[in-house]
C-alpha atoms as a PDB file:
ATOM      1  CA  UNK A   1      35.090  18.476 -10.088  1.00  0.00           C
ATOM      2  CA  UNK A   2      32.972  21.599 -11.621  1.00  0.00           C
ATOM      3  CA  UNK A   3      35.503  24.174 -13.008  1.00  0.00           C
ATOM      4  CA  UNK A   4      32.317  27.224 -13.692  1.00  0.00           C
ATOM      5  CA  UNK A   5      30.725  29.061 -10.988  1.00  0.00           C
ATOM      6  CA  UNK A   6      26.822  27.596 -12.117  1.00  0.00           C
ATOM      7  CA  UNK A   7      28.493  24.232 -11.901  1.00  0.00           C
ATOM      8  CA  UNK A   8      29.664  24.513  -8.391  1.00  0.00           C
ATOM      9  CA  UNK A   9      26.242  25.715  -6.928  1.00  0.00           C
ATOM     10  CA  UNK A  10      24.607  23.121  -9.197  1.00  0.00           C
ATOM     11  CA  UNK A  11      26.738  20.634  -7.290  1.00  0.00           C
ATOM     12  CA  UNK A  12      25.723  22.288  -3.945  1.00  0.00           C
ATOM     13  CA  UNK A  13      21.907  22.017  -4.583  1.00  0.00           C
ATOM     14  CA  UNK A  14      22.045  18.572  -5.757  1.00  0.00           C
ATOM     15  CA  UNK A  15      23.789  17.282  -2.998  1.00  0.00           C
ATOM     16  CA  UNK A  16      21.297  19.178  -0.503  1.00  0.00           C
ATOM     17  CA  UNK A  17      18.339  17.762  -2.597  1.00  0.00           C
ATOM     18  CA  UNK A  18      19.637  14.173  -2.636  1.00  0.00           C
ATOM     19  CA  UNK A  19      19.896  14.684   1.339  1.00  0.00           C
ATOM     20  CA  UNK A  20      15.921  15.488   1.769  1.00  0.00           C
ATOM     21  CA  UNK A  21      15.267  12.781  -0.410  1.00  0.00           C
ATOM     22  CA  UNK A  22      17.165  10.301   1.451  1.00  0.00           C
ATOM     23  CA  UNK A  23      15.475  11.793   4.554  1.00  0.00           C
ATOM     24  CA  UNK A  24      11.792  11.362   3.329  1.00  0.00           C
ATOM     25  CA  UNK A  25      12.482   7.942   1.801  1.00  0.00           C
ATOM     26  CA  UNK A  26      13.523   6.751   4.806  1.00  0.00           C
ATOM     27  CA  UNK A  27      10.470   7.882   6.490  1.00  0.00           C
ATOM     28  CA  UNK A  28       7.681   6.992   4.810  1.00  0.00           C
ATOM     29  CA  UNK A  29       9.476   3.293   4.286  1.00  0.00           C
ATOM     30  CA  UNK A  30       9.179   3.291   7.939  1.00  0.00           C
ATOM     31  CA  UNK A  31       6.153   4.748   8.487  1.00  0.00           C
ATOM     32  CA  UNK A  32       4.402   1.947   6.244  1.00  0.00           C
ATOM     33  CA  UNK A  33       6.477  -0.871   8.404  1.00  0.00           C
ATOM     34  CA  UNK A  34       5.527   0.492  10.914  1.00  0.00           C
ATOM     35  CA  UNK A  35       1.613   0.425   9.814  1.00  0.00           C
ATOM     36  CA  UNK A  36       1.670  -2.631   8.758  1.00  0.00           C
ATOM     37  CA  UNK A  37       3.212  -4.109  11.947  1.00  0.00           C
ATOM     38  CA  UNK A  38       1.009  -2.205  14.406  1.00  0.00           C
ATOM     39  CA  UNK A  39      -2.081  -0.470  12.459  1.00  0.00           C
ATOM     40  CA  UNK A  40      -3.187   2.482  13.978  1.00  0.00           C
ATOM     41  CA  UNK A  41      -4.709   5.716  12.496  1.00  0.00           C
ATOM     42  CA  UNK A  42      -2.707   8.013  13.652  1.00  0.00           C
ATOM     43  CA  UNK A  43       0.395   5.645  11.870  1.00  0.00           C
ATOM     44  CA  UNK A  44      -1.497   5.385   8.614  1.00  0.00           C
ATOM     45  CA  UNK A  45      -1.921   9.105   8.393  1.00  0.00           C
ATOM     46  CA  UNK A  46       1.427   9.987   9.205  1.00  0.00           C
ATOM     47  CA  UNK A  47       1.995   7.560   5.939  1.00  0.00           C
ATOM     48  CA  UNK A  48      -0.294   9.249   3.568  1.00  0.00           C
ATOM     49  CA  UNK A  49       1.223  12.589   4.378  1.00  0.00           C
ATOM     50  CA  UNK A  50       5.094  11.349   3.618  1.00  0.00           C
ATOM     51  CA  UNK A  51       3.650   9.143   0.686  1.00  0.00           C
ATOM     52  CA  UNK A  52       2.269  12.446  -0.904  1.00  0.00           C
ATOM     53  CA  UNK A  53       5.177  14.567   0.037  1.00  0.00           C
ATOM     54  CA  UNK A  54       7.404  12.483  -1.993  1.00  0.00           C
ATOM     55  CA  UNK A  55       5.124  12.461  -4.582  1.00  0.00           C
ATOM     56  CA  UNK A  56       4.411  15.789  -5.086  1.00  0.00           C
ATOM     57  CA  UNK A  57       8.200  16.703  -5.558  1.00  0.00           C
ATOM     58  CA  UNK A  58       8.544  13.764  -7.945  1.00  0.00           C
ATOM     59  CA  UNK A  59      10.353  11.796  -5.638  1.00  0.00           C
ATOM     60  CA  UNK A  60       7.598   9.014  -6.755  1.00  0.00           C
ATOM     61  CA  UNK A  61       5.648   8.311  -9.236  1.00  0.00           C
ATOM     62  CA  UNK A  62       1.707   9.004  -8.853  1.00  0.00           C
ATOM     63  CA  UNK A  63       0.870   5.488  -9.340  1.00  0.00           C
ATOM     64  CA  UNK A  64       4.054   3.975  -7.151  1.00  0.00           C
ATOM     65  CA  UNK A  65       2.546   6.543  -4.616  1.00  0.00           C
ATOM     66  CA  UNK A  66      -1.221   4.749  -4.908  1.00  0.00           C
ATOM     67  CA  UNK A  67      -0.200   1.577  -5.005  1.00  0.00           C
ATOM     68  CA  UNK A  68       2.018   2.226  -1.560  1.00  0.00           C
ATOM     69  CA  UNK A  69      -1.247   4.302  -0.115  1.00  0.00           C
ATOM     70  CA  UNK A  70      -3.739   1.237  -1.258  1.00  0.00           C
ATOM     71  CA  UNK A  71      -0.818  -1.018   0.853  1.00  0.00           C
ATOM     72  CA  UNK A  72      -1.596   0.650   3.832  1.00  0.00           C
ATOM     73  CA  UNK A  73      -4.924   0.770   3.814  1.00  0.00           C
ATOM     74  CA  UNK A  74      -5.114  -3.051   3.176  1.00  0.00           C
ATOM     75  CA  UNK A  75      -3.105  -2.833   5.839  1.00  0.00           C
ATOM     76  CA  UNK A  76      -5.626  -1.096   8.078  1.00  0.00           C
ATOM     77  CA  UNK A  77      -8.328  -2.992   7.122  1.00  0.00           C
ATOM     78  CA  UNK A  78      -6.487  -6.361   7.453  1.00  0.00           C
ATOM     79  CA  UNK A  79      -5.374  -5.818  10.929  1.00  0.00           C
ATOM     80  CA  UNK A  80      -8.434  -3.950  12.219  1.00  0.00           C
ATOM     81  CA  UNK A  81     -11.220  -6.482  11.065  1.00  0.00           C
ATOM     82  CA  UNK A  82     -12.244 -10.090  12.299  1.00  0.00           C
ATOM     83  CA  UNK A  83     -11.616 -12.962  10.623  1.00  0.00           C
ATOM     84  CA  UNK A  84     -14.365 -13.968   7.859  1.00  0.00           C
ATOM     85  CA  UNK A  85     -16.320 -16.814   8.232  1.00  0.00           C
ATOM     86  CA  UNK A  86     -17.273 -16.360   4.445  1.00  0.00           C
ATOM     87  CA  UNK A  87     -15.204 -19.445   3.716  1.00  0.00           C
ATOM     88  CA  UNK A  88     -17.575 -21.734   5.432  1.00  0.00           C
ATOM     89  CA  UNK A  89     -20.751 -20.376   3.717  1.00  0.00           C
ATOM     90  CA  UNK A  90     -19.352 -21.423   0.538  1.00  0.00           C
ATOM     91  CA  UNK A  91     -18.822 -24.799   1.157  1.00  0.00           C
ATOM     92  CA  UNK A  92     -22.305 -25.309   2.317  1.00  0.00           C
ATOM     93  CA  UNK A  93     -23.377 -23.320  -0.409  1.00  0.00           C
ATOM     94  CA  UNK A  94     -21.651 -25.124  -2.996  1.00  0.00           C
ATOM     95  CA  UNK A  95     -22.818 -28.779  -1.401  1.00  0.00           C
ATOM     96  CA  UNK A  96     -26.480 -27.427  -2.096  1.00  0.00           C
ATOM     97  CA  UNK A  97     -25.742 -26.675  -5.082  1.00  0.00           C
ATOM     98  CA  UNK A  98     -24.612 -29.868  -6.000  1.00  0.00           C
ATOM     99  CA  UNK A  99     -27.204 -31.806  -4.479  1.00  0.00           C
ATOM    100  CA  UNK A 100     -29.916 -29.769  -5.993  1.00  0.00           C
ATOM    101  CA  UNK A 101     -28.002 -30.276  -9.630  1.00  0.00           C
ATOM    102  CA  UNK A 102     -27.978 -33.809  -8.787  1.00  0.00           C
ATOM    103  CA  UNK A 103     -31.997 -34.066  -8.116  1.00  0.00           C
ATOM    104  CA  UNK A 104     -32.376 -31.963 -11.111  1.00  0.00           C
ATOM    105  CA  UNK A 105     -30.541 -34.067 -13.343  1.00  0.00           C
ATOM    106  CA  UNK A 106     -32.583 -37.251 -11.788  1.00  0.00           C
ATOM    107  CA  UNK A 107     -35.822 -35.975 -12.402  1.00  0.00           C
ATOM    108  CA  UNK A 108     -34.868 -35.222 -16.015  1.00  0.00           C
ATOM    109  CA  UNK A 109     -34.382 -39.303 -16.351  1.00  0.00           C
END
């Protein structure tokens, strides 16, 4: 228990600041749950902001608050796009490949 007058409202402040932050942590862990359940734009802006907010009073790091920002928009761009087919492509292209390396190597003989 603070005995000096400075100590007292010290106490005061950091038990208001450790409030906010509590308040903002929970939100923007939300807000990306949220995103990455149901991926909308509004949601992923509402993210950014609280992301940036915490950031900017050094609630998190700059590059914890990237790497949560990048999250969401993989994310977004997960959830919003189609399924590649890219997958397929390589197989055939890789079977070309192969039988063109093969008719190479004959010719060679």
């Amino acid at each position: 228990m603070p005995l000096l007058k400075h100590a007292k409202k010290k106490q005061r402040q950091d038990i208001k600041k450790t409030i906010e932050q509590k308040k903002l942590k929970t939100i923007y862990k939300q807000l990306i749950k949220k995103v990455k359940e149901t991926p909308t734009q509004e949601g992923a802006n509402a993210a950014y902001k609280a992301i940036d907010k915490a950031a900017k009073i050094n609630m998190l790091h700059d590059n914890k608050a990237a790497h949560l920002k990048s999250d969401v928009a993989k994310a977004m761009a997960g959830k919003t796009q189609a399924p590649k087919a890219k997958a397929v492509t390589k197989s055939k292209a890789k079977a070309k490949t192969k039988s063109t390396a093969k008719k190479s190597s004959s010719k060679k003989k």
